[in-house]
Each structure stands twice: as C-alpha cells, then as structure tokens.
Protein backbone atom coordinates (compact mmCIF):
# COMPACT_ATOMS: atom_id res chain seq x y z
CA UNK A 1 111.21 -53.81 -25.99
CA UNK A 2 109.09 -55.68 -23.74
CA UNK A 3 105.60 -55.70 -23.90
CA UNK A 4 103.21 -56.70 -21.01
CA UNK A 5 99.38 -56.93 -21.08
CA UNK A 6 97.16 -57.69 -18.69
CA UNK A 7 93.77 -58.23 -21.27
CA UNK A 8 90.75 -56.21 -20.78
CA UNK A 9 89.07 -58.45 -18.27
CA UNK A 10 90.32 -58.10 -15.08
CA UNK A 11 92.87 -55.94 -13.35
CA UNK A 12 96.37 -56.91 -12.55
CA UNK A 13 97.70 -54.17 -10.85
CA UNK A 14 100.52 -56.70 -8.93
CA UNK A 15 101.71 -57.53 -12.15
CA UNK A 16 101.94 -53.63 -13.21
CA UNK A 17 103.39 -52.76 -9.93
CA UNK A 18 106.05 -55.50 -9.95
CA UNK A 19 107.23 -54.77 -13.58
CA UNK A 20 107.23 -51.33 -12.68
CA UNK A 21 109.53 -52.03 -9.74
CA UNK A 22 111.46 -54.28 -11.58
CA UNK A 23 112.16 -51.72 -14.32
CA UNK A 24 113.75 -49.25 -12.38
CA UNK A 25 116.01 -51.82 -9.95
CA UNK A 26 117.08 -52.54 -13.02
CA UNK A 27 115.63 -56.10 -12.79
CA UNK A 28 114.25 -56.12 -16.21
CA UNK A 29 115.51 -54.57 -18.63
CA UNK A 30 113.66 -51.57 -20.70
CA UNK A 31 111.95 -50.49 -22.65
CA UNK A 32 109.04 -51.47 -20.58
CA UNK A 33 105.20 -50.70 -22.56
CA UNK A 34 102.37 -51.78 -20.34
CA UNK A 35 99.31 -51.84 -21.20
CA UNK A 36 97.25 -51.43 -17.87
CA UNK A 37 93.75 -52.21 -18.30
CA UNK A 38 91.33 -51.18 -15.57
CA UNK A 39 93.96 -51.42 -13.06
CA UNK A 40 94.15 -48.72 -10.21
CA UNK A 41 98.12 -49.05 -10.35
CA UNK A 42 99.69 -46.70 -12.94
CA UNK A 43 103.84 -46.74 -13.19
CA UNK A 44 106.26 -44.75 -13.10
CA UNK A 45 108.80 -46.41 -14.80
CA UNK A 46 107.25 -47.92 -17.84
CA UNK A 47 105.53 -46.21 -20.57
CA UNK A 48 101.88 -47.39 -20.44
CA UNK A 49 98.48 -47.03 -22.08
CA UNK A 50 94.93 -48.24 -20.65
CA UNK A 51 93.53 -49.89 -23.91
CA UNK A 52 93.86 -49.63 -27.47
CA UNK A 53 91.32 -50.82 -30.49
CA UNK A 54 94.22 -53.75 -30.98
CA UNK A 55 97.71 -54.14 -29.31
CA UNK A 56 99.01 -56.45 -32.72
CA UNK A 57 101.60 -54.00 -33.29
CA UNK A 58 102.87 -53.47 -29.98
CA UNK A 59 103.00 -57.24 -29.60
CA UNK A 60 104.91 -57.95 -33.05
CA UNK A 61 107.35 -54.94 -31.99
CA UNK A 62 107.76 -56.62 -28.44
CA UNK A 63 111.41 -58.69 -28.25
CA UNK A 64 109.00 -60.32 -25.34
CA UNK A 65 105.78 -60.43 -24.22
CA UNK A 66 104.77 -60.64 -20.19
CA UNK A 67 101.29 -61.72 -20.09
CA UNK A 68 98.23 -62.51 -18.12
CA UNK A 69 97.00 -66.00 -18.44
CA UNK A 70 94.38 -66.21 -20.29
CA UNK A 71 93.43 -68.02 -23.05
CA UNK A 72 92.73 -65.94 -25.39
CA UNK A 73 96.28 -64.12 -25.09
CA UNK A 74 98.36 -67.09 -24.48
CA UNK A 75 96.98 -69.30 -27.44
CA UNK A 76 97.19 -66.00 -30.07
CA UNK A 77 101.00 -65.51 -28.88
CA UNK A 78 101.75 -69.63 -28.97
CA UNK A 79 100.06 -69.24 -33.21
CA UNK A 80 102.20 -65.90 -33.57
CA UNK A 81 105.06 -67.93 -32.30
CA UNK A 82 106.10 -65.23 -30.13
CA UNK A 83 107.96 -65.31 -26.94
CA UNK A 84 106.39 -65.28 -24.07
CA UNK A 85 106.11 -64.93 -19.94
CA UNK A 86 102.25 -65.89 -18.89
CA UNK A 87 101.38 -64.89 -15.75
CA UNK A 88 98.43 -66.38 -13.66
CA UNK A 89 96.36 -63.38 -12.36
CA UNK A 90 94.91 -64.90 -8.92
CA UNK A 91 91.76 -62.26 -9.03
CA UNK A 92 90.28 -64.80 -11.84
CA UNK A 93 87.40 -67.37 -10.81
CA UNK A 94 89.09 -70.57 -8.83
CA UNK A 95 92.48 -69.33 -9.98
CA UNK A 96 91.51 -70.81 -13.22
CA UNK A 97 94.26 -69.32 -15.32
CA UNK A 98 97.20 -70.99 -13.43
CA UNK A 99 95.47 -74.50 -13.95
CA UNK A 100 94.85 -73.32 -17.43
CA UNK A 101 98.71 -72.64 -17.83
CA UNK A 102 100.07 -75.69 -15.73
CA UNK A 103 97.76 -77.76 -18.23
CA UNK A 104 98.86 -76.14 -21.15
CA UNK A 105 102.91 -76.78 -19.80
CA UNK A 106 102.44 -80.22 -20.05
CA UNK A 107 101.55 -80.33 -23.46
CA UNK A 108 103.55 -77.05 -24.49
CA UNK A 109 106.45 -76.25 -23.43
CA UNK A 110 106.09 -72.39 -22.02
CA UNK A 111 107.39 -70.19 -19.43
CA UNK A 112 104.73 -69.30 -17.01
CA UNK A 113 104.64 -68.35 -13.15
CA UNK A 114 101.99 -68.10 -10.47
CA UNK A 115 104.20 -65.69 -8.67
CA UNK A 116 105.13 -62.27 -9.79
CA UNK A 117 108.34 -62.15 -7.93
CA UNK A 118 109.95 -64.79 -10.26
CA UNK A 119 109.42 -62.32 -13.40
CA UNK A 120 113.44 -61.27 -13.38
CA UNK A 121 114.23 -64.57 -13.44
CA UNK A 122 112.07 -66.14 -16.03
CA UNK A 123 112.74 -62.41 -18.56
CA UNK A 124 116.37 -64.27 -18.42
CA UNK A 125 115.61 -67.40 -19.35
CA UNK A 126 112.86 -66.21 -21.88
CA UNK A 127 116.13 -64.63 -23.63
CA UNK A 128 117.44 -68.29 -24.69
CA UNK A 129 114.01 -70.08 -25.15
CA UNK A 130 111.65 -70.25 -27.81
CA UNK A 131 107.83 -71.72 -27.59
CA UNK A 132 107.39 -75.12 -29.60
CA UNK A 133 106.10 -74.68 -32.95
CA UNK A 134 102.62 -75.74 -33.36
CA UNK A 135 100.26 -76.31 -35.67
CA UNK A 136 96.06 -75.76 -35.26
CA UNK A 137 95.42 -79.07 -34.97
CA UNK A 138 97.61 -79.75 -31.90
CA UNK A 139 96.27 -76.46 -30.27
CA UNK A 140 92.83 -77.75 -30.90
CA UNK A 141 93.70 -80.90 -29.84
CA UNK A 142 95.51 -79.72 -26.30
CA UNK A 143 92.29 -77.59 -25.46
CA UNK A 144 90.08 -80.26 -25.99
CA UNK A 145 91.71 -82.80 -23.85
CA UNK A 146 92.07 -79.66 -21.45
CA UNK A 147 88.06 -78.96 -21.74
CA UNK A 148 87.20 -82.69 -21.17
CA UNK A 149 89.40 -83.46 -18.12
CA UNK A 150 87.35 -80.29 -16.51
C-alpha cells in the first residue's frame, strides 16, 4: 500500500490530483490511501481521509510513503527508516520546502522531486532504494548546518 500525506498545514491538492490520476492510468500502483488535508481536490481513485488524531499506523502499514516536504514529516520518516517520496509543495513561503529537501539530499541520500509529474518514475525507483540509516546525532547535526547556512 502506498501512503501519501500532505501534513495539516497547507493544501496540496496537485499532489492529490496527480496521484489520483496516476492511480487509475495505472501509473502507480494501488492501493493508494491519501490523506487530503484541507485540500479542495478529493479523488476518485484512491481511498482518502481529511485528518486523523495520528496517521502512525497508516504510515508503518505503507510499503511507501509519498510525502509533502516538510520537516516535520520527512525527518520522522528518515528516524522510522521508512521509504520515502518527498514532494516540495510550491504553495509554502519562498518555496522553502524544496531548498529544505535539496539541502537535506546532499547530506542524505533521499528521493525527492519539485515536480509532481516525475512521481511514476521515482514510485519505481523507490522500489529498489532504501534511505541511509541515521542516527540523532547526524540528523541534528545536518539541520544545524542547514539552520546556519540560512
């Protein structure tokens, strides 16, 4: 199953939409759970929910996660060791969360886009890769250097 959140902070209907789409061309392959926020898109195709006290269990039943990029949701999934699509939602302040994630790439290896039309492609590759293992310290580490070159 594949699990895609988009947080509880800002919308990402593109993502929704293009998962949706991708779901039924058969682009990705199901089962699709999204959980859609605020988002004025709601699919078709995909079994979704709006929020939820936690999503923990839908994430540790998730064969992959497609995410937004924030920090909160890409660092928890990087300690989980889980695998892992972020996605940089362009709505956020100065595009933040793709510099966040471009950042982040050079110190930890990840699979991330700016671009929701290379989602089929990257669900493929997620399928034979597998997020560093990393300890605190390093995290800690990575987001300080991160903070202090702000």
């Amino acid at each position: 199953m594949i699990f895609v959140t988009v947080g509880t902070t800002l919308s990402f209907d593109a993502l929704i939409e293009a998962v949706d789409n991708f779901a039924v061309a058969g682009s990705i392959p199901g089962p699709i759970v999204c959980q859609i926020g605020n988002g004025a898109y709601v699919p078709k195709n995909c079994e979704h929910f709006r929020f939820q006290p936690s999503i923990d269990d839908w994430i540790k039943k998730a064969s992959l996660v497609v995410c937004h990029g924030g920090t909160g949701t890409v660092l928890a999934l990087l300690s989980m060791k889980k695998n892992f699509i972020a996605v940089a939602n362009r709505l956020g302040a100065d595009n933040h969360q793709a510099q966040f994630l471009a950042r982040l790439n050079k110190n930890i290896p990840i699979l991330w886009t700016g671009e929701v039309s290379e989602l089929p492609v990257l669900v493929q590759k997620a399928a034979s890769f597998r997020p560093d293992e990393i300890v605190a310290e390093r995290v800690s580490d990575d987001i300080r250097k991160y903070l202090n070159s702000l």
